[in-house]
Protein backbone atom coordinates (compact mmCIF):
# COMPACT_ATOMS: atom_id res chain seq x y z
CA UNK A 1 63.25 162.84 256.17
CA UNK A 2 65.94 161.20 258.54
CA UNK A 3 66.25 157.77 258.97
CA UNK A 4 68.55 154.58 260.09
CA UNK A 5 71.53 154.35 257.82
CA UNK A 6 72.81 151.05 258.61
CA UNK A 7 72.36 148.04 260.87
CA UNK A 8 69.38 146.08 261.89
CA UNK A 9 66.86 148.60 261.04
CA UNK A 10 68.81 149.87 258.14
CA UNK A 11 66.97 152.24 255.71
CA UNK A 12 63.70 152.71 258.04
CA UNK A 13 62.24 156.15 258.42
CA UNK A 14 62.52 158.30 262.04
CA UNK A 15 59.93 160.56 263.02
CA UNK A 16 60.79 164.35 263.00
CA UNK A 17 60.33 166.55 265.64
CA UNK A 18 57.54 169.24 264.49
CA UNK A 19 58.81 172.84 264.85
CA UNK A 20 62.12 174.52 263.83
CA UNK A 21 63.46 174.37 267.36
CA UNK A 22 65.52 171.40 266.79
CA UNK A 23 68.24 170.90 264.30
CA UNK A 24 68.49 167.57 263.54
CA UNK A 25 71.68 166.09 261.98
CA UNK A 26 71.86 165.54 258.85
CA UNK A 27 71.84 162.21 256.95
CA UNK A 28 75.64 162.76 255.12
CA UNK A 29 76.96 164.08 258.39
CA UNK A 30 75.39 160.93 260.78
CA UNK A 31 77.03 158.62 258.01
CA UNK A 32 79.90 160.38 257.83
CA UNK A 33 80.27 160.01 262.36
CA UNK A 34 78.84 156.95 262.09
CA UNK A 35 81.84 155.49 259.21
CA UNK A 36 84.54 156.58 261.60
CA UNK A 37 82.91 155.32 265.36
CA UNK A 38 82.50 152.10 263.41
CA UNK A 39 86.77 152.33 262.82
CA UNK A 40 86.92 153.02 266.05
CA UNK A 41 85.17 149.82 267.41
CA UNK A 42 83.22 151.93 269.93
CA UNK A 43 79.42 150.96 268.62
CA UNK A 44 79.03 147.32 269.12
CA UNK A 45 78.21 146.14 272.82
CA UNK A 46 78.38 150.04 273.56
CA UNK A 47 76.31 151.85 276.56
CA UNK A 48 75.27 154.56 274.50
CA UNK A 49 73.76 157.65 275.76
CA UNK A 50 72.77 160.49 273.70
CA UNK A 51 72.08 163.82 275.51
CA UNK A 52 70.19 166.68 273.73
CA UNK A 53 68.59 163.53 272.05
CA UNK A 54 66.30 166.01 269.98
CA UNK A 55 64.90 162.88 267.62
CA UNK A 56 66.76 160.33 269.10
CA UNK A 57 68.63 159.77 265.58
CA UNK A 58 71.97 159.67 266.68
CA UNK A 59 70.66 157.00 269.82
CA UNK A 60 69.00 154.86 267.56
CA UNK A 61 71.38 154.31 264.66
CA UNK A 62 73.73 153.55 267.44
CA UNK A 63 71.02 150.67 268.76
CA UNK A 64 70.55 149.66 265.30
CA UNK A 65 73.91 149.17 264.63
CA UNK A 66 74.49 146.90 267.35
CA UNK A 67 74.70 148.99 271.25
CA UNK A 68 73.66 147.03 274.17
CA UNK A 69 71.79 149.96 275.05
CA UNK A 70 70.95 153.50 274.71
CA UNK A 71 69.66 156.73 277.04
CA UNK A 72 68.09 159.17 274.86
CA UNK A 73 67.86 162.60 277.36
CA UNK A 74 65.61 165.45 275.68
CA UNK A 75 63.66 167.80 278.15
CA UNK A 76 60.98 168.93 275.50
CA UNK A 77 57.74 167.59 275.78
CA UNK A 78 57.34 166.77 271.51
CA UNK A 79 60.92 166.16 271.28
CA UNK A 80 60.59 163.39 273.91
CA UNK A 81 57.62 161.94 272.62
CA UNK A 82 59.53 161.64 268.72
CA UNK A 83 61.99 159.60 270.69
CA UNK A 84 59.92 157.31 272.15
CA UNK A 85 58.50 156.60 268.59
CA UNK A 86 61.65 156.45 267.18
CA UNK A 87 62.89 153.82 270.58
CA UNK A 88 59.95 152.00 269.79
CA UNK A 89 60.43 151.35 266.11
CA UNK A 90 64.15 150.16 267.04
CA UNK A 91 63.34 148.09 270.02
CA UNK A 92 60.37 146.52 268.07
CA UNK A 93 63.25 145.82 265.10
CA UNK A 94 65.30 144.38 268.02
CA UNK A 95 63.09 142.43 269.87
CA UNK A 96 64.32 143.93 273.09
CA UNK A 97 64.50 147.19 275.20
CA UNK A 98 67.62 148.62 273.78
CA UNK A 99 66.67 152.05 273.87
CA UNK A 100 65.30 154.19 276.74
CA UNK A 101 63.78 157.88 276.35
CA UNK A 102 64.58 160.49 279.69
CA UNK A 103 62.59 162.84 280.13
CA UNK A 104 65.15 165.33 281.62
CA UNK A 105 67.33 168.14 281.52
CA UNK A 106 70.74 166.93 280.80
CA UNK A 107 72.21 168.53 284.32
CA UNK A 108 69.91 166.88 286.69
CA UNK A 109 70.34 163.82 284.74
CA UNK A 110 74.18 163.59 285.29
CA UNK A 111 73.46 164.10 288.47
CA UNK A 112 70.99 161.70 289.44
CA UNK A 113 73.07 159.03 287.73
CA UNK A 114 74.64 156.31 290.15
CA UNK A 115 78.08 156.86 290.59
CA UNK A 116 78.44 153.48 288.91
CA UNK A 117 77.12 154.35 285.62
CA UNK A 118 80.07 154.40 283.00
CA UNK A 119 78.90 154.99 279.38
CA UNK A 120 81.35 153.82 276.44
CA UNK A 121 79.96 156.49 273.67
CA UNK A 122 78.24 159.81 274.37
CA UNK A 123 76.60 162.15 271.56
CA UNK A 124 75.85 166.24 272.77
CA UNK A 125 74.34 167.83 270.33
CA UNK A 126 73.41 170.97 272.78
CA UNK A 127 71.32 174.05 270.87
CA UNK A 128 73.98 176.38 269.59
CA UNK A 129 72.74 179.10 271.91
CA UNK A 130 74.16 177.20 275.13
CA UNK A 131 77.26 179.12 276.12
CA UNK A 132 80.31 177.66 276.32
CA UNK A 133 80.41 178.15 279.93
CA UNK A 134 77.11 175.75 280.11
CA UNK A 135 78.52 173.34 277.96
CA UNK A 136 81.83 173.04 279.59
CA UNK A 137 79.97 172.28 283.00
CA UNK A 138 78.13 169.67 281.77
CA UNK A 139 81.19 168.10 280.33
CA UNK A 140 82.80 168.23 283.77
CA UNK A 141 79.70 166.54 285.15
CA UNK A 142 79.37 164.01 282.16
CA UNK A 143 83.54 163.01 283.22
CA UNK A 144 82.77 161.14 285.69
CA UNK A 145 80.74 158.62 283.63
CA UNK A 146 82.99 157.45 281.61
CA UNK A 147 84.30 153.94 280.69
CA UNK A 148 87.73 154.04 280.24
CA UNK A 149 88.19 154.26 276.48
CA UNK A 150 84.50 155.92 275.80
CA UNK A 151 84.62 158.46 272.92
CA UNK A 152 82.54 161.57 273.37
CA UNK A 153 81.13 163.23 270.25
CA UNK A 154 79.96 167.39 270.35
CA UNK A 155 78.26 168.53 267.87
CA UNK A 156 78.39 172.25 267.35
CA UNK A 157 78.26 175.13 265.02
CA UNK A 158 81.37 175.21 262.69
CA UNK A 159 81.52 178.91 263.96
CA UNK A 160 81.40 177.71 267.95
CA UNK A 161 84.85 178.06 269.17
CA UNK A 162 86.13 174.30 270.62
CA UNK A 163 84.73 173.40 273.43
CA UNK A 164 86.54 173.48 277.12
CA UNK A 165 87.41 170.47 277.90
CA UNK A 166 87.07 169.69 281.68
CA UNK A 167 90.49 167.92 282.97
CA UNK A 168 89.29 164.40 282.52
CA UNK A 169 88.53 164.31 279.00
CA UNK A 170 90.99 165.64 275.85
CA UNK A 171 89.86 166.10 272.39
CA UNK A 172 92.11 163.95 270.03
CA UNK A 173 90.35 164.82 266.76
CA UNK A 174 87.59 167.04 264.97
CA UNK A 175 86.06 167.32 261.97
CA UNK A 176 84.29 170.04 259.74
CA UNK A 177 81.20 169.18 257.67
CA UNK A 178 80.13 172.45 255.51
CA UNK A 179 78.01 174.32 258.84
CA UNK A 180 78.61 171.56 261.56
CA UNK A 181 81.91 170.50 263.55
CA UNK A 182 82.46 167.29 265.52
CA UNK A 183 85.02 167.30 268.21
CA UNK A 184 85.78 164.26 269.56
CA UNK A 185 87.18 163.82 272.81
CA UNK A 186 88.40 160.64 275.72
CA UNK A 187 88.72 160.19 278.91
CA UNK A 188 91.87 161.82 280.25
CA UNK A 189 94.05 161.29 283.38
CA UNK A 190 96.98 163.57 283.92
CA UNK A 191 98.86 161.21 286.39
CA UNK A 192 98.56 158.11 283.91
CA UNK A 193 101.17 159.93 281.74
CA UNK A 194 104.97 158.27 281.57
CA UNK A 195 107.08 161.14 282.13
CA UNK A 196 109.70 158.84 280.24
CA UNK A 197 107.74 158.98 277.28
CA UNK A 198 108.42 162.47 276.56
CA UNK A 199 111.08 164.69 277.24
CA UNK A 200 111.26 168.58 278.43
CA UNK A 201 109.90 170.01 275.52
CA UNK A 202 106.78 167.31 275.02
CA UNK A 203 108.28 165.46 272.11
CA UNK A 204 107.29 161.68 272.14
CA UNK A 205 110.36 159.12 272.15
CA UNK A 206 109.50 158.49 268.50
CA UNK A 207 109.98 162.09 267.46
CA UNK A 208 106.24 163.16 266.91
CA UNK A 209 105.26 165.98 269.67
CA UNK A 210 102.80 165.27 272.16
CA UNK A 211 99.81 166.73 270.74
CA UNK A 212 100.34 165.70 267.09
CA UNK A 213 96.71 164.64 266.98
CA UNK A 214 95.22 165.34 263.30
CA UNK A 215 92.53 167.76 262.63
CA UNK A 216 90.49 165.79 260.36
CA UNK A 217 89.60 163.25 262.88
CA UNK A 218 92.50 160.42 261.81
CA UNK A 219 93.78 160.34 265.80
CA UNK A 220 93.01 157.58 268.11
């Protein structure tokens, strides 16, 4: 059984979607993400939102661990309804409405969002039979909702090739865990580059080329 690693509601039990059409993530890989977003400073104060939410695990530990607030998106009926167990049980812990459940596909959510929303950490865990071509759209359509230094997290099979990456965001690290891969990717903008920083053949001022970024996830 899943539950809360750490935080507020650290160590409490999350309700399981029924069925073997979701595939939740696992406890050593969620601690594993989890150990490295909290390097990154990204969690606390976030705007979390968690599409594919299947259980809402990856939403909630983020709530629990101290996000302002999380959007848990999952169009199937008994998925959604797990989530909003699993919001309640968090929101109850916090004593506030931290976490929301969507009822939604994840395209016509993007695009119903104001143009205002920004979120500062985003989770995908899409089924692995969305094609690459799906995926890549709604990474193009997720771009635009960025804050500026938000970290975006895909979760795919270690077999999935990466994904393409739309031209505001760039991966800067990934990670393999046994049948699972995390990519992790930021907001990107071409025109913010200093040309003086590199010269013609990409190499940074310091000596280390451009896209030196390591592939166990140490970038960033």
């Amino acid at each position: 059984m899943s539950r809360i690693i750490s935080g507020a509601a650290g160590g409490t039990p999350l309700q399981a979607v029924p069925g073997s059409l979701t595939r939740p993530t696992t406890d050593r890989v969620k601690e594993a993400l989890f150990s490295r977003l909290e390097a990154f400073d990204v969690i606390s104060g976030a705007r979390v939102l968690d599409l594919y939410a299947g259980s809402g695990s990856l939403g909630v530990e983020s709530g629990s661990r101290g996000a302002q607030t999380v959007d848990l998106v999952e169009s199937d009926a008994k998925a959604s309804a797990v989530c909003q167990r699993n919001a309640d049980l968090i929101n109850g812990v916090l004593g506030r409405k931290a976490v929301t459940v969507h009822r939604s596909k994840v395209e016509p959510f993007l695009e119903r969002a104001a143009a205002s929303a920004a979120w500062d950490l985003v989770f995908l865990d899409p089924p692995y039979p969305l094609e690459e071509v799906a995926l890549s759209a709604v990474l193009e359509k997720l771009a635009g909702h960025l804050a500026p230094a938000a970290v975006v997290v895909v979760e795919r099979s270690s077999r999935s090739p990466e994904p393409g990456w739309p031209g505001g965001l760039a991966r800067f690290a990934e990670k393999k865990y046994g049948e699972t891969r995390l990519w992790f990717a930021e907001p990107f903008v071409p025109d913010a580059v200093d040309a003086d920083v590199l010269d013609d053949e990409g190499v940074d001022a310091d000596g280390t080329g451009s896209g030196s970024v390591e592939a166990d996830g140490s970038g960033r």
